[in-house]
N, C-alpha and C. Protein backbone atom coordinates (compact mmCIF):
# COMPACT_ATOMS: atom_id res chain seq x y z
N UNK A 1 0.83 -1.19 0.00
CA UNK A 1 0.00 0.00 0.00
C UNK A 1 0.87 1.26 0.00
N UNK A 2 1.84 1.12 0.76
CA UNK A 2 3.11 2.34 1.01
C UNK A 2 3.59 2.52 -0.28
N UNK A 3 3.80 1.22 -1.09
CA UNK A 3 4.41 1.89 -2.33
C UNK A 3 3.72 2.07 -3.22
N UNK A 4 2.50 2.15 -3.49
CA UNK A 4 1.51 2.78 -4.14
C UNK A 4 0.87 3.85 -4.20
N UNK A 5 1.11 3.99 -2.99
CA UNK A 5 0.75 5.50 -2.47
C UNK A 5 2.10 5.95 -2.73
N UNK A 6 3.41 6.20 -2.34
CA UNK A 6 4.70 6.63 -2.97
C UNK A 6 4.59 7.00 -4.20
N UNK A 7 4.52 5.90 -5.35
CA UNK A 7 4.43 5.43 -6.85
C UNK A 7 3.50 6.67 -7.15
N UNK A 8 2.12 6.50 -7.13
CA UNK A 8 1.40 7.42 -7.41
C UNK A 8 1.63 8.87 -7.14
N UNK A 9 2.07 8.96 -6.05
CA UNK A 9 2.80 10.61 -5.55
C UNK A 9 3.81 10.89 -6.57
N UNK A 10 4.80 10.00 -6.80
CA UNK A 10 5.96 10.27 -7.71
C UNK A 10 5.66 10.81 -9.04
N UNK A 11 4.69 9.95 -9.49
CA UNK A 11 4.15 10.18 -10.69
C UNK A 11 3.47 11.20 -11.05
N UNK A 12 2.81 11.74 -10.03
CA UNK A 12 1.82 13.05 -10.49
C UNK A 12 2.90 14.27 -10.20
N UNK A 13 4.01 13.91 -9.01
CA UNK A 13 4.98 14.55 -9.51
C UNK A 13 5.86 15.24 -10.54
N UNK A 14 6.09 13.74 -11.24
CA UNK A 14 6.51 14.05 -12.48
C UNK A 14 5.90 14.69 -13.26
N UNK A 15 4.63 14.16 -13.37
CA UNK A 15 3.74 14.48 -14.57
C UNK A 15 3.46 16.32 -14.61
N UNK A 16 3.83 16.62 -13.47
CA UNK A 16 3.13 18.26 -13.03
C UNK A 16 2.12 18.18 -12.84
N UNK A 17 1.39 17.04 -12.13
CA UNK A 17 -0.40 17.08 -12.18
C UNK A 17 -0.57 17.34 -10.84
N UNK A 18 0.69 17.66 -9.39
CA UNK A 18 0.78 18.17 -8.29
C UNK A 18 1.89 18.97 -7.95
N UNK A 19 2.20 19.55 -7.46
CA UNK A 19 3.45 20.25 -6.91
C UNK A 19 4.28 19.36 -6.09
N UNK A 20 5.57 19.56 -6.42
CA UNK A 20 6.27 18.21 -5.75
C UNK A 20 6.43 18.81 -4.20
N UNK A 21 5.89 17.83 -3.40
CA UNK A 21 6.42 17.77 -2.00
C UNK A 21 7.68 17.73 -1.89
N UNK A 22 8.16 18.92 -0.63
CA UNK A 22 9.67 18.76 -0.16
C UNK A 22 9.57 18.66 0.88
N UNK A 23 10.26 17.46 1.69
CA UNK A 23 10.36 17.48 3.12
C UNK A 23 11.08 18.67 3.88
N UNK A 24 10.31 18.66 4.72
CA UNK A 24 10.87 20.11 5.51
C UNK A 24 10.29 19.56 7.01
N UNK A 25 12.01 18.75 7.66
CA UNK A 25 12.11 18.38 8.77
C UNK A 25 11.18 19.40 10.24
N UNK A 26 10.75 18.93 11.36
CA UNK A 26 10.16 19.81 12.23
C UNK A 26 10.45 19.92 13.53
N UNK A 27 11.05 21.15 13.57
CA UNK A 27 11.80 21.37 14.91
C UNK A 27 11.30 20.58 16.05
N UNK A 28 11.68 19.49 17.04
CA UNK A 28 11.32 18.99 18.27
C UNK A 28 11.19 19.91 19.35
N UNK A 29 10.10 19.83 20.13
CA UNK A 29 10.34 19.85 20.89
C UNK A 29 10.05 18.85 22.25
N UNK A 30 10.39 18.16 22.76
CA UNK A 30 10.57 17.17 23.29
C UNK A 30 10.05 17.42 24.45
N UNK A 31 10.05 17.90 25.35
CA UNK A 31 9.59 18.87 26.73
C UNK A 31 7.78 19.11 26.83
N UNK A 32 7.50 19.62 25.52
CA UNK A 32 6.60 20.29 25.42
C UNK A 32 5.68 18.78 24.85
N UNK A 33 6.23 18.12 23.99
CA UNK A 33 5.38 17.25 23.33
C UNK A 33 4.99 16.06 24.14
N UNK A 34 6.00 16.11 25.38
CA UNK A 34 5.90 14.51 26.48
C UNK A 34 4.31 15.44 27.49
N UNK A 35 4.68 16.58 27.33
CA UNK A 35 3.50 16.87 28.05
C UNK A 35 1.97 17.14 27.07
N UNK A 36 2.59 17.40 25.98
CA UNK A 36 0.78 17.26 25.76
C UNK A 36 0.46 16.30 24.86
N UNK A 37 0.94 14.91 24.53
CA UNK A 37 1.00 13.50 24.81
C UNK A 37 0.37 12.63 25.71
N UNK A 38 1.28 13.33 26.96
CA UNK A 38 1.15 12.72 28.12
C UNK A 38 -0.81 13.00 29.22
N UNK A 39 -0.60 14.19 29.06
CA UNK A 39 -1.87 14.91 29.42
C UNK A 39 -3.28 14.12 28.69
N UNK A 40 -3.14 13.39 27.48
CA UNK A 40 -4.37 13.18 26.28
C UNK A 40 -4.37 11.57 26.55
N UNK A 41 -2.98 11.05 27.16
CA UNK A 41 -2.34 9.41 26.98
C UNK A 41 -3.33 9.70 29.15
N UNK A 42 -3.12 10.13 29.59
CA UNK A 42 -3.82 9.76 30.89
C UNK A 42 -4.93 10.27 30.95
N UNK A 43 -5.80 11.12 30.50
CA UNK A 43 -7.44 11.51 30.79
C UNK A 43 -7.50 10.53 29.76
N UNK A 44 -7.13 10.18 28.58
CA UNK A 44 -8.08 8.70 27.65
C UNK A 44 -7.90 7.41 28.69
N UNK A 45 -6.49 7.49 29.02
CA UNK A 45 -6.62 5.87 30.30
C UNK A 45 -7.49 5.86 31.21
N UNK A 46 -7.93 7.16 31.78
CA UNK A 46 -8.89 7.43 32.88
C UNK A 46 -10.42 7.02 32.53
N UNK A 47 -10.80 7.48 31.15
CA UNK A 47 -11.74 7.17 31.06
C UNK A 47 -12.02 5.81 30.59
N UNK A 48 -11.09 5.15 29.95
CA UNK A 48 -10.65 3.87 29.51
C UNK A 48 -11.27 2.85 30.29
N UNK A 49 -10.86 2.91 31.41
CA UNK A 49 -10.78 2.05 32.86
C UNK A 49 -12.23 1.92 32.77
N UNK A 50 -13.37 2.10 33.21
CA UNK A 50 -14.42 1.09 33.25
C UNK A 50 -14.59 1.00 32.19
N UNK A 51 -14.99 1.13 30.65
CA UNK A 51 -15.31 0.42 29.67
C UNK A 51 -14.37 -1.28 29.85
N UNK A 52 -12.66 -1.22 30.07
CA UNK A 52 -12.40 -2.09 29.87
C UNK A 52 -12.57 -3.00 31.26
N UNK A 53 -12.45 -2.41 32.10
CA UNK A 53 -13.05 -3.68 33.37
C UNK A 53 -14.30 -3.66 32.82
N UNK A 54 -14.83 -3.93 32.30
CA UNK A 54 -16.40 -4.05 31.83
C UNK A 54 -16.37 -5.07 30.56
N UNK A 55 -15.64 -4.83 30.31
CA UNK A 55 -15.22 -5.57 28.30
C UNK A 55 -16.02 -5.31 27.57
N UNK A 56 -16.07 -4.28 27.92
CA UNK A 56 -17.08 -2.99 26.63
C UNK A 56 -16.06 -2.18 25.89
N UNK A 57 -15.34 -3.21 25.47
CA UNK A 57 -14.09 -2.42 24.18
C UNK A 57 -14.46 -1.88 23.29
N UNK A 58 -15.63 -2.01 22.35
CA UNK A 58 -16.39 -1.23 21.38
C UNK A 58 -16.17 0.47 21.94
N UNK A 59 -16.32 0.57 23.14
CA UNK A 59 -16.95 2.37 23.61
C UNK A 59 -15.65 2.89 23.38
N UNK A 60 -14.25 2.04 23.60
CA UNK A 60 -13.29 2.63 23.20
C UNK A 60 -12.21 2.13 22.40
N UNK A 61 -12.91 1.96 20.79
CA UNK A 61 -12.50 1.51 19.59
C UNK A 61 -11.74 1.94 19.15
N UNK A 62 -10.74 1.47 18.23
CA UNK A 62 -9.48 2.32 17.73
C UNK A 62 -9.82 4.27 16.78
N UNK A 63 -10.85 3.72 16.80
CA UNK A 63 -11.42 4.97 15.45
C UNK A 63 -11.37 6.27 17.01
N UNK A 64 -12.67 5.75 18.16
CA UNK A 64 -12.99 6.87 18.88
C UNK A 64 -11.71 7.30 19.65
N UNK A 65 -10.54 6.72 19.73
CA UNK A 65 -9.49 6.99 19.99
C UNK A 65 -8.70 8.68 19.39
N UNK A 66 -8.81 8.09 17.85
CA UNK A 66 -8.39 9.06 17.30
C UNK A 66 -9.11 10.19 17.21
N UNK A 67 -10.38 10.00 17.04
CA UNK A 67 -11.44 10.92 17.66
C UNK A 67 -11.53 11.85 18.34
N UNK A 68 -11.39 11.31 20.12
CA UNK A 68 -10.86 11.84 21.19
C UNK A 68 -9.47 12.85 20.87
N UNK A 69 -8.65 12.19 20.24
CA UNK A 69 -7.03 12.89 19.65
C UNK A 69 -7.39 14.43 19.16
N UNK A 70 -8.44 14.26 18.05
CA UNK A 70 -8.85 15.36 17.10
C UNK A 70 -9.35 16.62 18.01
N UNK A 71 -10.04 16.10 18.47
CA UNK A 71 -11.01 16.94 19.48
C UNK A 71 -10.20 17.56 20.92
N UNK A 72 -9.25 17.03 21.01
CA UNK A 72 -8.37 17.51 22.61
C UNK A 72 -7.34 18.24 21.90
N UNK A 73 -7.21 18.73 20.69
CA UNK A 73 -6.52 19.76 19.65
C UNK A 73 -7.37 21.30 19.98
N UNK A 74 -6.95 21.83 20.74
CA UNK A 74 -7.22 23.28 20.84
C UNK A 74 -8.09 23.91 19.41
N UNK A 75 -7.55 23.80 18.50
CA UNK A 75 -7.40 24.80 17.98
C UNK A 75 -7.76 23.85 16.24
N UNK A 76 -8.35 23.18 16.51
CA UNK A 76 -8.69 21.92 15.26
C UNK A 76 -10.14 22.90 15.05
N UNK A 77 -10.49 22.76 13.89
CA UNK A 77 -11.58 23.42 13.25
C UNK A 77 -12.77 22.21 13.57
N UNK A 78 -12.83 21.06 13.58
CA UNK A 78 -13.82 19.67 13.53
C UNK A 78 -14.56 20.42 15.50
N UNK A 79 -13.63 20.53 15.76
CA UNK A 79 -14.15 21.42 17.40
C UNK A 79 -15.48 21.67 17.34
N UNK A 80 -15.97 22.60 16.25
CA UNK A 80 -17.17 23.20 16.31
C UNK A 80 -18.15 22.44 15.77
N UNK A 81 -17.80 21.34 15.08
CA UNK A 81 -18.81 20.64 14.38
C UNK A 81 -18.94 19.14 14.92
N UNK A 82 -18.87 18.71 16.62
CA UNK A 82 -19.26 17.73 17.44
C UNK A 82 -20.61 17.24 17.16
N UNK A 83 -21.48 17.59 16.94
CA UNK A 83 -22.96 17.51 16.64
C UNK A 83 -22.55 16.58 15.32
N UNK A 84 -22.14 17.12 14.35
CA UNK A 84 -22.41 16.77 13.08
C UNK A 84 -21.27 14.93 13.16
N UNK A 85 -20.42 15.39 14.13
CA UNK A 85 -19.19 14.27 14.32
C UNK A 85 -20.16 12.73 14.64
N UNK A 86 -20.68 13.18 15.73
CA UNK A 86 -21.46 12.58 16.73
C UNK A 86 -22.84 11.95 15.55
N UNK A 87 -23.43 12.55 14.69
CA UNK A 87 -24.09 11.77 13.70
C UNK A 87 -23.07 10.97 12.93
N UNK A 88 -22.41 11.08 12.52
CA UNK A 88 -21.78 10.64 11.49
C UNK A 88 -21.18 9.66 12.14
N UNK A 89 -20.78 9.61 13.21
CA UNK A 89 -20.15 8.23 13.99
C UNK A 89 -21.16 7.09 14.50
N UNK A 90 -22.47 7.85 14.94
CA UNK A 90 -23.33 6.86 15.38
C UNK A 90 -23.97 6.37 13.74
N UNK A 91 -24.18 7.20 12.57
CA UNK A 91 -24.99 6.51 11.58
C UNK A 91 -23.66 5.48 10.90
N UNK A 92 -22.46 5.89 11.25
CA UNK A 92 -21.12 4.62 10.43
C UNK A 92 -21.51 3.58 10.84
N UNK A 93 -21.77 3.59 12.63
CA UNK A 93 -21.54 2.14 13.27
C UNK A 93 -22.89 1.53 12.53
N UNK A 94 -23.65 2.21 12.58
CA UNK A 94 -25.16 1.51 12.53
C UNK A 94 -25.06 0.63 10.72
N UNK A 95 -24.59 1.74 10.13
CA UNK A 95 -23.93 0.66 8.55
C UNK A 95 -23.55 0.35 8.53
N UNK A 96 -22.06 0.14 9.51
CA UNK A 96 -21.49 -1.41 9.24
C UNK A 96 -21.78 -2.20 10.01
N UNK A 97 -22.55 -2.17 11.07
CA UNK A 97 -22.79 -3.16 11.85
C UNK A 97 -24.29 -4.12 10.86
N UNK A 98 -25.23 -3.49 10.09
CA UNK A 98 -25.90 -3.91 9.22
C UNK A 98 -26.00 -4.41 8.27
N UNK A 99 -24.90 -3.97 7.66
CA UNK A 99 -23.73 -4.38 6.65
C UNK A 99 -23.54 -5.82 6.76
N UNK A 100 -23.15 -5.69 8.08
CA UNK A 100 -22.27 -7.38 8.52
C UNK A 100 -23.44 -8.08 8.97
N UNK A 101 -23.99 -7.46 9.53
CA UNK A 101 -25.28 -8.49 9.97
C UNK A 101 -25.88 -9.05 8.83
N UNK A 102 -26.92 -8.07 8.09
CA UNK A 102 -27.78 -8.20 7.44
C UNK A 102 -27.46 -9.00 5.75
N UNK A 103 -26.19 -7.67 5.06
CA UNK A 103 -26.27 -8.38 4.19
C UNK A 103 -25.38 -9.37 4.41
N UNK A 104 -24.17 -9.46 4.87
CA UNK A 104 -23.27 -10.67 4.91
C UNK A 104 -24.06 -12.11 5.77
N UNK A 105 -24.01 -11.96 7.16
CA UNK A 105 -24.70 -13.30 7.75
C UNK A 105 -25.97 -13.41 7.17
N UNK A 106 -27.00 -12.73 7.00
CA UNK A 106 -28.12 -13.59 6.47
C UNK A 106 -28.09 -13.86 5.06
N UNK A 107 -27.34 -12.51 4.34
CA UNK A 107 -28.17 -12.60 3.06
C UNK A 107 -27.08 -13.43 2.02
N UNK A 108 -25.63 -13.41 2.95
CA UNK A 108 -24.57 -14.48 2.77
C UNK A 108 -23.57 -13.73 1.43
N UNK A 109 -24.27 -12.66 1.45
CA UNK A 109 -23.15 -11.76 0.25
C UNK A 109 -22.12 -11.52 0.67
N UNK A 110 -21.00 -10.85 -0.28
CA UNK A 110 -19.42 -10.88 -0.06
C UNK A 110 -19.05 -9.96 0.87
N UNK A 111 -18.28 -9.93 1.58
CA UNK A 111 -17.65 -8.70 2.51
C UNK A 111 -17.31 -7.77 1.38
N UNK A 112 -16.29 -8.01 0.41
CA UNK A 112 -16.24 -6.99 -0.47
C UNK A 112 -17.28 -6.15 -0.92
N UNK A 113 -18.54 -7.10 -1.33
CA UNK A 113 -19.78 -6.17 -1.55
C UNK A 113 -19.99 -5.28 -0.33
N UNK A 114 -20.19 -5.74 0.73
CA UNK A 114 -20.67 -4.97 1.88
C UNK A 114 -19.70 -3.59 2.29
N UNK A 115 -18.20 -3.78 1.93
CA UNK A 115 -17.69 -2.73 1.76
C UNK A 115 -17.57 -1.33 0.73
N UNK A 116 -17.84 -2.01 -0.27
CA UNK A 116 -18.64 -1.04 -1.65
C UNK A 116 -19.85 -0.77 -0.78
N UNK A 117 -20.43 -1.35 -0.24
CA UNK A 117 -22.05 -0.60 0.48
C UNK A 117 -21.35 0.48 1.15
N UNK A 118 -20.74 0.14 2.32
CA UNK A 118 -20.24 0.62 3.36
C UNK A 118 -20.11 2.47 2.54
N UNK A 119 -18.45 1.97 1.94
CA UNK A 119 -17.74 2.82 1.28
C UNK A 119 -18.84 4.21 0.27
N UNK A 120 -19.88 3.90 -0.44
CA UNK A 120 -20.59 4.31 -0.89
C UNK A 120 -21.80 5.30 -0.13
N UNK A 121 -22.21 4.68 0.98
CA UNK A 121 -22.73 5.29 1.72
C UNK A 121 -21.92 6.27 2.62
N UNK A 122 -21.49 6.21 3.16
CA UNK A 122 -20.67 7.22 4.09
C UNK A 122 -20.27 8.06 3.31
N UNK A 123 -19.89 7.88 1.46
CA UNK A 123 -19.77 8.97 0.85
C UNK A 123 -21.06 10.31 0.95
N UNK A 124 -21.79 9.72 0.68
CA UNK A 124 -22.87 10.24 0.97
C UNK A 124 -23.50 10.89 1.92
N UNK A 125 -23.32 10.06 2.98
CA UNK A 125 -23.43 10.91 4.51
C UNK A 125 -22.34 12.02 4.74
N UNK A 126 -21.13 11.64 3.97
CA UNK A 126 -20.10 12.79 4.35
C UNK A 126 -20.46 14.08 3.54
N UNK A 127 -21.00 13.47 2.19
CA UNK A 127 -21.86 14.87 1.52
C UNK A 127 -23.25 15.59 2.32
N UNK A 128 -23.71 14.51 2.68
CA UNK A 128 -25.00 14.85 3.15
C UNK A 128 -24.86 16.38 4.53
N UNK A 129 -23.65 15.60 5.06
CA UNK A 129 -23.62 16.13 6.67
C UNK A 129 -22.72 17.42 6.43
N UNK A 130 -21.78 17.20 5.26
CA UNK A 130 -21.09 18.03 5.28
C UNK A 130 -20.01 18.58 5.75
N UNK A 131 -19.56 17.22 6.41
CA UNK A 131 -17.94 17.00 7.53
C UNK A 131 -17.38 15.66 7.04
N UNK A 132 -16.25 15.98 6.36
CA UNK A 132 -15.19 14.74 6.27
C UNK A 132 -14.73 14.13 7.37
N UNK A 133 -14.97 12.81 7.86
CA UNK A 133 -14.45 12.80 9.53
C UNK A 133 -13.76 11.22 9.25
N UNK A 134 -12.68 11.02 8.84
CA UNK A 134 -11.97 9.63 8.52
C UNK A 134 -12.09 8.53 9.35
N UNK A 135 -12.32 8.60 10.96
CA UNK A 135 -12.45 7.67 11.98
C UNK A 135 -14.06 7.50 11.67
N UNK A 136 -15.01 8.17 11.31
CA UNK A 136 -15.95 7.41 11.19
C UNK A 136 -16.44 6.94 9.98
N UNK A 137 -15.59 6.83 8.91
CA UNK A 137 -14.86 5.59 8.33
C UNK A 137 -14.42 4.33 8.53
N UNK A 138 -13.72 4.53 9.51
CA UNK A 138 -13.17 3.36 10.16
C UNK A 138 -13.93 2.96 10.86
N UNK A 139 -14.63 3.71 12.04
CA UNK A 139 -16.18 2.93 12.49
C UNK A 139 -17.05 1.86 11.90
N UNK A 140 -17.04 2.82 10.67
CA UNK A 140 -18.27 1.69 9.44
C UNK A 140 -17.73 0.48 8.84
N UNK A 141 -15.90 0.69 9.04
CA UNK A 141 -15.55 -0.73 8.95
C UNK A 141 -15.30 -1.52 9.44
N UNK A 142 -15.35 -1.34 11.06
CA UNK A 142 -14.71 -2.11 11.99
C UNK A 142 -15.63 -3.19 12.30
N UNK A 143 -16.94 -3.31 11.98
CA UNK A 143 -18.05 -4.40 12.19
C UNK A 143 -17.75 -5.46 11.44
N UNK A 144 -16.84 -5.30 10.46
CA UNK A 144 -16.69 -6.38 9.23
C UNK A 144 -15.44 -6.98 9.57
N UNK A 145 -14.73 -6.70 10.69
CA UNK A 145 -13.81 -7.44 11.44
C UNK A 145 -13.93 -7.99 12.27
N UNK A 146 -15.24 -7.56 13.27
CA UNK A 146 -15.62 -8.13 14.38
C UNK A 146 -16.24 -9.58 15.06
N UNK A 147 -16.32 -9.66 15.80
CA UNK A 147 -16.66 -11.60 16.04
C UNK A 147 -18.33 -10.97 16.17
N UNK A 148 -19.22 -11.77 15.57
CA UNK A 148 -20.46 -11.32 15.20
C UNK A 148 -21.32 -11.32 16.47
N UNK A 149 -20.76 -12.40 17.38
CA UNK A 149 -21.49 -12.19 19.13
C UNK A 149 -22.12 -10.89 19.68
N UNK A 150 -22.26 -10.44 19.85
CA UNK A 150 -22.72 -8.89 20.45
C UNK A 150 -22.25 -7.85 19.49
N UNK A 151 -22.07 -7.82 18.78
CA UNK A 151 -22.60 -6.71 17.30
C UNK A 151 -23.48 -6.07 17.14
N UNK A 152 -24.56 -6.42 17.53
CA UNK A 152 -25.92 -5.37 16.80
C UNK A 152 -25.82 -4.77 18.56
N UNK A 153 -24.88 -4.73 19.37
CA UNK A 153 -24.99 -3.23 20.20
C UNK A 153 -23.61 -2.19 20.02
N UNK A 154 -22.79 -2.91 19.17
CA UNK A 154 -21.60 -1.83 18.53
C UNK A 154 -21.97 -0.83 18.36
N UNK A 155 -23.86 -0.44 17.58
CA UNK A 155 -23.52 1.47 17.11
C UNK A 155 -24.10 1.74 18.72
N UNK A 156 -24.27 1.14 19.60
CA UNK A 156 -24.71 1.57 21.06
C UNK A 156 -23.44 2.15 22.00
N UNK A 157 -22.79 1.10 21.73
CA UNK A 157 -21.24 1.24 22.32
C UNK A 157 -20.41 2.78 21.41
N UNK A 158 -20.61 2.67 20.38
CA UNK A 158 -19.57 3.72 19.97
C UNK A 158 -20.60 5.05 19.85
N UNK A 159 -22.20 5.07 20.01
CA UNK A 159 -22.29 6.17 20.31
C UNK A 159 -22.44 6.73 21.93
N UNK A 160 -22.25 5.79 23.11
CA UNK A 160 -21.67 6.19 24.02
C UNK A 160 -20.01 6.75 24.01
N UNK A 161 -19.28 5.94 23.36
CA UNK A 161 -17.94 5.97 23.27
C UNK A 161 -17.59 7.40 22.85
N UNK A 162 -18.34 7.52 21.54
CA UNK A 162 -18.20 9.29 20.54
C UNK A 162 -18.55 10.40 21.97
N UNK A 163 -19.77 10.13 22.52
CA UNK A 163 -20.20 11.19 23.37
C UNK A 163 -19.27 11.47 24.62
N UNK A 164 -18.84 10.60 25.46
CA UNK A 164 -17.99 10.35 26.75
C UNK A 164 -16.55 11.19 25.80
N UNK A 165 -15.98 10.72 24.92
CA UNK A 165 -14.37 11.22 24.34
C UNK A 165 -14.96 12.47 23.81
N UNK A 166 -15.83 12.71 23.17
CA UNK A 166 -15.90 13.61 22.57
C UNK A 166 -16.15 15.50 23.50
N UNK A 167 -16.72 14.70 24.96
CA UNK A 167 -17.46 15.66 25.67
C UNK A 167 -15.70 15.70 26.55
N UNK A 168 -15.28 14.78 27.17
CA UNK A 168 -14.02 14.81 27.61
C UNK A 168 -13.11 15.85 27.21
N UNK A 169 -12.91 15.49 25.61
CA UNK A 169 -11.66 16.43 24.94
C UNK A 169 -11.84 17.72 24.93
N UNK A 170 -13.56 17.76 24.70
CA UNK A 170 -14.03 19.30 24.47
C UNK A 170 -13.64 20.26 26.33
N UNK A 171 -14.04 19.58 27.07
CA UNK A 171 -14.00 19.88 28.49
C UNK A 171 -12.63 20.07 29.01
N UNK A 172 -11.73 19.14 28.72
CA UNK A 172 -10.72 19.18 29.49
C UNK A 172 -9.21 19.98 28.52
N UNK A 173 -9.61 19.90 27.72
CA UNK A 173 -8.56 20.66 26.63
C UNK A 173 -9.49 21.81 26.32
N UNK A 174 -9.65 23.42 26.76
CA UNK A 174 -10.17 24.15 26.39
C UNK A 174 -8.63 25.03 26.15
N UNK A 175 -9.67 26.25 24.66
CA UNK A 175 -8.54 27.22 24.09
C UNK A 175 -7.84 27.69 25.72
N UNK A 176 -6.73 27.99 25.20
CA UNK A 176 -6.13 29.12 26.85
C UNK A 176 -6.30 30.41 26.52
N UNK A 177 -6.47 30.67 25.69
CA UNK A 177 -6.54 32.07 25.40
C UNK A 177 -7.84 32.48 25.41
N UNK A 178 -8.89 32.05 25.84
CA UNK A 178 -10.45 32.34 25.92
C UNK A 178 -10.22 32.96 27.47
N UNK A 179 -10.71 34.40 27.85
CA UNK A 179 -10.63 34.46 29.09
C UNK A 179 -12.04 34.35 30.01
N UNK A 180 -12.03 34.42 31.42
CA UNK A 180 -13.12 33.96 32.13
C UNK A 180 -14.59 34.99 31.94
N UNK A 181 -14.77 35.80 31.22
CA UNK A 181 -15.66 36.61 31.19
C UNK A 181 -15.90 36.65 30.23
N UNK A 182 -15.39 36.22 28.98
CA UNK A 182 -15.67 34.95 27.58
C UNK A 182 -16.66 33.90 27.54
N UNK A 183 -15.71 33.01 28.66
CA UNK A 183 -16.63 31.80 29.33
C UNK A 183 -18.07 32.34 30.20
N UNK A 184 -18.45 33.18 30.58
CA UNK A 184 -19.58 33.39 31.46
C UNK A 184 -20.67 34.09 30.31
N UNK A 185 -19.89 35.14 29.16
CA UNK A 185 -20.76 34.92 28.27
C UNK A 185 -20.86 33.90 27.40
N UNK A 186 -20.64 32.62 26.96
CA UNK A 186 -20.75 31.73 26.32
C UNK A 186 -21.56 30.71 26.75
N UNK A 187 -21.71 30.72 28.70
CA UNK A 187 -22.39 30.03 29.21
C UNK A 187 -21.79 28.42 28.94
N UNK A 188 -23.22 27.75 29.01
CA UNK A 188 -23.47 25.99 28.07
C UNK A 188 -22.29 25.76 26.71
N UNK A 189 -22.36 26.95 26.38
CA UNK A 189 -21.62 26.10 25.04
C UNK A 189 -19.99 26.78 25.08
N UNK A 190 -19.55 26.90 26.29
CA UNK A 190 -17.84 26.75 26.06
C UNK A 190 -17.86 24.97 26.58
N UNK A 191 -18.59 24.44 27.28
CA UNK A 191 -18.51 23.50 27.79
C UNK A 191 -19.06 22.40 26.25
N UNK A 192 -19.87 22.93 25.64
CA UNK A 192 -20.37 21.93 24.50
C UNK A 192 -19.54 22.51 23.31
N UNK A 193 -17.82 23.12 23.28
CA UNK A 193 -16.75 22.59 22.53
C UNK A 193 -16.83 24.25 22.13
């Protein structure tokens, strides 16, 4: 996949059909990055902890992970559009978990087909909604990996999962530069991102 994606870069390179990328190394800072790493790596473990003493791993799936990541970014534009995130993650799970249910176990069609479903629809929802959001992508595919046992409560689990990370990142990573008389006029919604 790496060298296809390479290959193809090279080529449109050549061709002039993109501007050639130049790497342009990025200053470390090492100090600064163990801490706000570290800060995102322990409020996600915190909240981590009962889903997984529970073995409700769905609520914290590799996708809502990155999720959580996006959203504990100060200064990420997707910030303001949680609402729209939060559909688009609960309607992924609900297609691929249907996907896998419906058409694959009963109706016994190909996973490949069900991924052309998948893939096709979420295009659509991403037009529809109007937010490109790549993890809930990966949401809509993660049902088609899953052991089919408790599946049809996956879009339950990850739309608890979206709401808990999503309300977390927004809460606990706020701008610093917003001052307190900002926050008192903003009320409810410095807290809702």
């Amino acid at each position: 996949m790496a060298i296809i994606i390479v290959g193809v870069q090279w080529w449109f390179e050549k061709k002039s059909y993109v501007e050639r990328v130049i790497y342009q190394p990025v200053e470390r800072r090492n100090k600064e990055s163990v801490l706000y790493y570290g800060k995102r790596i322990v409020i996600f473990l915190i909240l981590a902890c009962i889903p997984i003493l529970f073995g409700k791993l769905y609520i914290v799936a590799p996708p809502l992970i990155v999720t959580f990541m996006e959203f504990s970014n100060e200064k990420a534009k997707i910030r303001g559009k949680y609402r729209e995130v939060m559909i688009l993650m609960v309607t992924a799970s609900i297609l691929g978990t249907c996907s896998r249910l419906v058409l694959h176990e009963q109706m016994r069609l190909s996973l490949t087909f069900c991924t052309f479903v998948i893939i096709s629809c979420m295009l659509v929802a991403f037009t529809v909604i109007r937010v490109s959001f790549p993890p809930a992508g990966a949401i809509s595919m993660l049902p088609l990996i899953l052991k089919v046992p408790g599946l049809r409560y996956y879009p339950v689990y990850v739309g608890i999962g979206s709401a808990v990370l999503i309300f977390a990142a927004c809460f606990c990573f706020k701008e610093k530069d917003i001052e307190a008389k900002d926050i008192k006029e903003m009320g409810i919604k410095s807290i809702e991102c």
